[in-house]
N, C-alpha and C. Protein backbone atom coordinates (compact mmCIF):
# COMPACT_ATOMS: atom_id res chain seq x y z
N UNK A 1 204.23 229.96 148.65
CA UNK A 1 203.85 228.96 149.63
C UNK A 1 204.68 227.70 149.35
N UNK A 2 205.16 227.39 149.99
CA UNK A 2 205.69 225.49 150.25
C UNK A 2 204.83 224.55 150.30
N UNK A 3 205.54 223.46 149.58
CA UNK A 3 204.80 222.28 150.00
C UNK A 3 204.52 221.66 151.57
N UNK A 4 205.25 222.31 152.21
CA UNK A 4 205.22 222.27 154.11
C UNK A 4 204.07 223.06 154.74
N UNK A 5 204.33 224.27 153.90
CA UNK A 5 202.50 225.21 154.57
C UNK A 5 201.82 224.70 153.74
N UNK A 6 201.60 224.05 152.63
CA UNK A 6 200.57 223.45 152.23
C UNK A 6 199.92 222.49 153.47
N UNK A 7 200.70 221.40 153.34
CA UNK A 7 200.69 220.21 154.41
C UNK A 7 199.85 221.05 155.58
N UNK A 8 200.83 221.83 156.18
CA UNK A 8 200.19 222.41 157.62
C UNK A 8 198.81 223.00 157.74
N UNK A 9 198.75 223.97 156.59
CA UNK A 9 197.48 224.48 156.17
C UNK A 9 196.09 223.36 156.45
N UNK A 10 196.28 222.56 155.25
CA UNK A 10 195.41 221.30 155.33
C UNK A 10 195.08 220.68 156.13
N UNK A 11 195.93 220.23 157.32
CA UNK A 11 196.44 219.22 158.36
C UNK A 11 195.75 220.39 159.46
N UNK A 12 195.39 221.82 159.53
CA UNK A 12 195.09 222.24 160.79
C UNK A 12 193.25 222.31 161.12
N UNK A 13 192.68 222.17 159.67
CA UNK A 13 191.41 221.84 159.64
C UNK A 13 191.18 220.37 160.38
N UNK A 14 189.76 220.99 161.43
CA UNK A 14 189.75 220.11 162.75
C UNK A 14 189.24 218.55 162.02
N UNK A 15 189.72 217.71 162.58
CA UNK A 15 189.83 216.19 161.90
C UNK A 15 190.75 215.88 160.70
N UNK A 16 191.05 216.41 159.96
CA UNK A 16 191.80 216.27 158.63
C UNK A 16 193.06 214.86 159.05
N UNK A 17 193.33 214.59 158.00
CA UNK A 17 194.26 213.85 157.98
C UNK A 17 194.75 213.40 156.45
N UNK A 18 196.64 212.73 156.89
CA UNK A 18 196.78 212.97 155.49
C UNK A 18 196.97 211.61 155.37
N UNK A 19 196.89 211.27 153.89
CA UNK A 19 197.05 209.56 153.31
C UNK A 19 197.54 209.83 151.95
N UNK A 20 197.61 208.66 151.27
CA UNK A 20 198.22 208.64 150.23
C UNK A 20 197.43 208.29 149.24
N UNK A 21 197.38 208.64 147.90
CA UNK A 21 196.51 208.53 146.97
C UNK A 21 197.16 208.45 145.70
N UNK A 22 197.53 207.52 145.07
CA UNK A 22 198.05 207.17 143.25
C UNK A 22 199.52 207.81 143.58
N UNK A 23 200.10 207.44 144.81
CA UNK A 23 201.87 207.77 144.80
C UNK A 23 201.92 209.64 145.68
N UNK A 24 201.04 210.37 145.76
CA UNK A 24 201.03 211.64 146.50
C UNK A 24 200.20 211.33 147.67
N UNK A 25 200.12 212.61 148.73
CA UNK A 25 200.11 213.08 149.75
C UNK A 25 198.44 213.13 149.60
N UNK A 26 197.45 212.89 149.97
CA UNK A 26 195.93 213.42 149.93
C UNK A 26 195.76 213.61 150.94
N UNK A 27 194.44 214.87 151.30
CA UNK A 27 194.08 215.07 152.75
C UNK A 27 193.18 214.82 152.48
N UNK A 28 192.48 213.74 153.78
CA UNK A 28 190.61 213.94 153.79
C UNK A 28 190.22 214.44 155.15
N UNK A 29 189.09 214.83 155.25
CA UNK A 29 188.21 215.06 156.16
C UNK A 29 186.75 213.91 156.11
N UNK A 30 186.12 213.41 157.13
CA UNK A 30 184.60 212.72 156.70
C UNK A 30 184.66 211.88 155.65
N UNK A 31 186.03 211.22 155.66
CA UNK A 31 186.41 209.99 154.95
C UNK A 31 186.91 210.36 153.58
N UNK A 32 186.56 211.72 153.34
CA UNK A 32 186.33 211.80 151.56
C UNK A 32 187.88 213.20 151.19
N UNK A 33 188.44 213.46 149.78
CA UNK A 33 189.45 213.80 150.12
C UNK A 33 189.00 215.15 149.82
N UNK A 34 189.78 216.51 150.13
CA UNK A 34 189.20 217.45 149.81
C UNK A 34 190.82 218.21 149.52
N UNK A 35 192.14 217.54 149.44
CA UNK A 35 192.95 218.27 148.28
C UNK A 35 193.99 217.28 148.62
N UNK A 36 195.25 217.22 147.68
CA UNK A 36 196.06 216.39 147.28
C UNK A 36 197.35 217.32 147.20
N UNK A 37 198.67 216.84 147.41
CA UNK A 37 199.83 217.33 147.56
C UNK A 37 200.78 216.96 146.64
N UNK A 38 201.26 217.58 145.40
CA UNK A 38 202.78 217.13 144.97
C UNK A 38 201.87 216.13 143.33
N UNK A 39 200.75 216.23 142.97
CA UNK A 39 200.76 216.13 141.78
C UNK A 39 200.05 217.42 140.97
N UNK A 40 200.54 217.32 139.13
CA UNK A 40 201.28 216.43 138.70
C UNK A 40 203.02 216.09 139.14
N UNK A 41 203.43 216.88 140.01
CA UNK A 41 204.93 217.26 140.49
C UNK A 41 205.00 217.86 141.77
N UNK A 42 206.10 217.92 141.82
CA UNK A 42 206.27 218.88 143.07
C UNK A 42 206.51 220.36 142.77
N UNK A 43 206.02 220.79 143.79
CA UNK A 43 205.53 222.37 143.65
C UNK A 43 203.88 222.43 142.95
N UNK A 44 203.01 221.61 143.15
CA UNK A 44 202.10 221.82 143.25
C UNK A 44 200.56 221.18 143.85
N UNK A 45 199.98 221.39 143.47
CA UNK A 45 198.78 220.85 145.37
C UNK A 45 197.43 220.87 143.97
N UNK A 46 196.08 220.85 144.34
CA UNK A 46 195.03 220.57 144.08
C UNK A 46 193.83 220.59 145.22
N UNK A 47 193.02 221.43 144.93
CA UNK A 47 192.02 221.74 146.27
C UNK A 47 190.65 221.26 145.44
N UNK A 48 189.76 220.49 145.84
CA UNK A 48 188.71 219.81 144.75
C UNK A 48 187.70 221.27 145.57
N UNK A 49 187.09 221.95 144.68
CA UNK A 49 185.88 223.02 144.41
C UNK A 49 184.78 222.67 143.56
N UNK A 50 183.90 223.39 143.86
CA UNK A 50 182.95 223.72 143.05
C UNK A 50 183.43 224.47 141.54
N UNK A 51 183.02 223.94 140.67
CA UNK A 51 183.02 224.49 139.51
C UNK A 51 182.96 226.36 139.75
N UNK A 52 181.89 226.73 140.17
CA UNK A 52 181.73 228.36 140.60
C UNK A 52 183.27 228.86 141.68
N UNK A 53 183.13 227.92 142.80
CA UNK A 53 184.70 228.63 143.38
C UNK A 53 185.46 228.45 142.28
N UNK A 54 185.45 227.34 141.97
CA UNK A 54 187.30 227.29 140.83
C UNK A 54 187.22 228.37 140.11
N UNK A 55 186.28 228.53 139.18
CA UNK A 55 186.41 230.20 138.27
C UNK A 55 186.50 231.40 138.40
N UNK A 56 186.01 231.77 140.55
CA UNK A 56 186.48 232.74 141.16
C UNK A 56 187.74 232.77 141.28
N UNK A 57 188.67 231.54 142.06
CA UNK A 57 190.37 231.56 142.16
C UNK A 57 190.57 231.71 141.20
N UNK A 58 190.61 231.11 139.87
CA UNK A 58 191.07 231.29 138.81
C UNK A 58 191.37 232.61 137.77
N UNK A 59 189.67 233.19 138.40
CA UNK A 59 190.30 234.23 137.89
C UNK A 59 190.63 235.45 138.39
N UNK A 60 190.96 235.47 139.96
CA UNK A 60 191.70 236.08 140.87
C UNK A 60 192.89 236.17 140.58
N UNK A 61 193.41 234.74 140.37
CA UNK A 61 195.43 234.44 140.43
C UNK A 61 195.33 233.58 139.37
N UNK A 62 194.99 233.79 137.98
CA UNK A 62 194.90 232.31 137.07
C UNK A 62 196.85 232.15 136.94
N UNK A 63 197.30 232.57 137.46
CA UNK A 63 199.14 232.53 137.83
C UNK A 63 199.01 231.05 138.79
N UNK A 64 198.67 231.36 139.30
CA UNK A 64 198.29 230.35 140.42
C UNK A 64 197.50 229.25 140.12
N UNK A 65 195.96 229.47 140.59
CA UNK A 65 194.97 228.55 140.32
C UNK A 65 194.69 228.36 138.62
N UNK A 66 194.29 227.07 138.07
CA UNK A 66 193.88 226.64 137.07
C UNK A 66 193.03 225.48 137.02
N UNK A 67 192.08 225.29 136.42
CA UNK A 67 191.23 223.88 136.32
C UNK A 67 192.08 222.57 135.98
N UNK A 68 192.20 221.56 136.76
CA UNK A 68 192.71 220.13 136.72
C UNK A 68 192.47 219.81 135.10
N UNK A 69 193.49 219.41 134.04
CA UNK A 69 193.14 218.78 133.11
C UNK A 69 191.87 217.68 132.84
N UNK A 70 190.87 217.49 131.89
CA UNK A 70 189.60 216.76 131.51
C UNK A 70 188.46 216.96 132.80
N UNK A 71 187.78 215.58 132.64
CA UNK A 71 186.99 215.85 133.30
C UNK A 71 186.66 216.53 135.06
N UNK A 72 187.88 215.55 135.72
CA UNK A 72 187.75 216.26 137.05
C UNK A 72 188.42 218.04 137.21
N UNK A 73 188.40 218.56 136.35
CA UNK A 73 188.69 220.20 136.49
C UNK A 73 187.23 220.44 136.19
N UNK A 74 186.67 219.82 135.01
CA UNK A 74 185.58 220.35 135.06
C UNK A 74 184.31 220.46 135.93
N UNK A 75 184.34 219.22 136.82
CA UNK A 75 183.92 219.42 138.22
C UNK A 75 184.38 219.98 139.27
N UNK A 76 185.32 220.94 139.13
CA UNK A 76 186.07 221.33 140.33
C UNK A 76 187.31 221.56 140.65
N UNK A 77 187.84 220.63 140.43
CA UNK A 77 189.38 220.01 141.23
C UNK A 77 190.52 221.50 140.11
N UNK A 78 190.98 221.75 141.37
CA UNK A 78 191.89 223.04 141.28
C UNK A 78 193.01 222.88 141.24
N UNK A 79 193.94 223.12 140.49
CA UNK A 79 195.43 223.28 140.62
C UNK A 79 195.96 224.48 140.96
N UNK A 80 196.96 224.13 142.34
CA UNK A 80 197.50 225.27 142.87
C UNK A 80 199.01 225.23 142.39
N UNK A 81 199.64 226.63 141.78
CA UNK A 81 201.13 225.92 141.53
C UNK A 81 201.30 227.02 143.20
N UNK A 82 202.13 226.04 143.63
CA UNK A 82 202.72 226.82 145.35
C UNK A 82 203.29 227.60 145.07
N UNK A 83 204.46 228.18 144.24
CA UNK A 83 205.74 228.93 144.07
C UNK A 83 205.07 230.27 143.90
N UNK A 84 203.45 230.51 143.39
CA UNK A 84 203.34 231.63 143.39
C UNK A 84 202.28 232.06 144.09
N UNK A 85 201.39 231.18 144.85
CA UNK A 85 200.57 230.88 145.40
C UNK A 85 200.51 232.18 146.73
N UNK A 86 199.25 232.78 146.96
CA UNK A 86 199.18 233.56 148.11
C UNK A 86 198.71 232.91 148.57
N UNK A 87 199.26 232.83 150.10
CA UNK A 87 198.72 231.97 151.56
C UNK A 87 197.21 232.11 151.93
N UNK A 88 196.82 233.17 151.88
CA UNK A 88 195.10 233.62 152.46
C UNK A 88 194.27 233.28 151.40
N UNK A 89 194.38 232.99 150.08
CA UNK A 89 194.00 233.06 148.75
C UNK A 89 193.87 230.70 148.66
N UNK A 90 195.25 230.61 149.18
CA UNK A 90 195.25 228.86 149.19
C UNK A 90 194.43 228.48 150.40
N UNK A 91 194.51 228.86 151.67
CA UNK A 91 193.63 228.49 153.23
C UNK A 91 192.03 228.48 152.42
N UNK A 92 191.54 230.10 152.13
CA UNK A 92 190.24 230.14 151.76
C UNK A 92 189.91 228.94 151.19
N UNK A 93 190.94 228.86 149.87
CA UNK A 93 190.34 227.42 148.98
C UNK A 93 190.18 226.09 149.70
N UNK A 94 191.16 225.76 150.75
CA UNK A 94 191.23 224.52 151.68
C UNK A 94 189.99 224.76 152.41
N UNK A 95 189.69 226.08 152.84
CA UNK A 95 188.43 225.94 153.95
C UNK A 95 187.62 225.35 152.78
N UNK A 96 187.11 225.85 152.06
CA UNK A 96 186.06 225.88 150.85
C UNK A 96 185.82 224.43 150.57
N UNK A 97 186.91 223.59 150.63
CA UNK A 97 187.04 222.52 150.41
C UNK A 97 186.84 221.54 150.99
N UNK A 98 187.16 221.93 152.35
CA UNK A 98 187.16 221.21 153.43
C UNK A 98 185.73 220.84 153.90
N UNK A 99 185.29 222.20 153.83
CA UNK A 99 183.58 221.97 153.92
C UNK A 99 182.29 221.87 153.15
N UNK A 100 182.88 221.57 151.90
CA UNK A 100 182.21 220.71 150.98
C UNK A 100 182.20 219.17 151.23
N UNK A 101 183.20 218.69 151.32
CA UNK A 101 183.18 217.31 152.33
C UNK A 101 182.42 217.08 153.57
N UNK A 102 183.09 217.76 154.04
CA UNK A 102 182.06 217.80 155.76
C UNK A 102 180.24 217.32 155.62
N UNK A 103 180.11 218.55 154.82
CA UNK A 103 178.60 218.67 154.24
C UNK A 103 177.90 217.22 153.75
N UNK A 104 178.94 216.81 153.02
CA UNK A 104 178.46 215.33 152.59
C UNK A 104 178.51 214.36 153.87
N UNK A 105 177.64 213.15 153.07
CA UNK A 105 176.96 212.25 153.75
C UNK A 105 178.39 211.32 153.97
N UNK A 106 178.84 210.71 155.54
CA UNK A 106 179.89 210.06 155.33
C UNK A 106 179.65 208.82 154.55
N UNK A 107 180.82 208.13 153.65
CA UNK A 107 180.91 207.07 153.05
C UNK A 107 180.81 206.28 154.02
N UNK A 108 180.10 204.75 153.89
CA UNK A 108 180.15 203.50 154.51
C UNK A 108 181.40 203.24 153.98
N UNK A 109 182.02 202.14 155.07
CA UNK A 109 183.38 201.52 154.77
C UNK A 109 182.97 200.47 153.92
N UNK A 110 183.99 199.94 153.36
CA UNK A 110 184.39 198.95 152.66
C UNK A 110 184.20 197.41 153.12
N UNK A 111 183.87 196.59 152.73
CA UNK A 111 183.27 195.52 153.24
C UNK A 111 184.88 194.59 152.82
N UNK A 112 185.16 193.90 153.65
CA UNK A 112 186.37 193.53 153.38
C UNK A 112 185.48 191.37 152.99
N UNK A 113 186.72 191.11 151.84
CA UNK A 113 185.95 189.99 151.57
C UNK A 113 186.37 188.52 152.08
């Protein structure tokens, strides 16, 4: 998979959109982000899961998927390396992801001062 079908992948879930987050690419849905593009590098992505999905991908394609270094892997957050990445295997995880957000309560904005 590419970092381009990544993008597209992400970007075709209805509302999504992409922004930028600590210098990379983030997608959110319902304000909140549900995966990130191009860290720690390029050629690879991050889909935030449930602790239970992440250890299913993981140990489907652990080639592929792996838990995010410290704490946020341990809540979830997935590392995809793309280069070896199966397409139906990365979408599932984006849906998965996508609608874990959804589900949540939207964030109030930011009160500007």
């Amino acid at each position: 998979m590419t970092p381009a079908a990544f993008r597209k992948a992400a970007l075709s879930l209805p509302g999504a959109v992409e922004g930028e987050h600590m210098g990379h690419a983030d997608f959110r849905a319902n304000g909140r982000i549900f995966a990130t593009l191009g860290y720690p590098e390029i050629g690879h992505a991050m889909v935030k899961l449930s602790p239970d999905e992440q250890e299913l991908l993981v140990a489907g394609a652990p080639e592929t998927f792996s838990p995010v270094p410290g704490g946020w892997g341990k809540g979830g957050a997935t590392r995809v390396l793309l280069k070896s990445a199966d397409t139906a295997a990365v979408k599932g995880g984006l849906k998965r992801a996508y609608d874990a957000v959804m589900a949540k309560k939207r964030p109030r904005p930011r009160k500007s001062s």
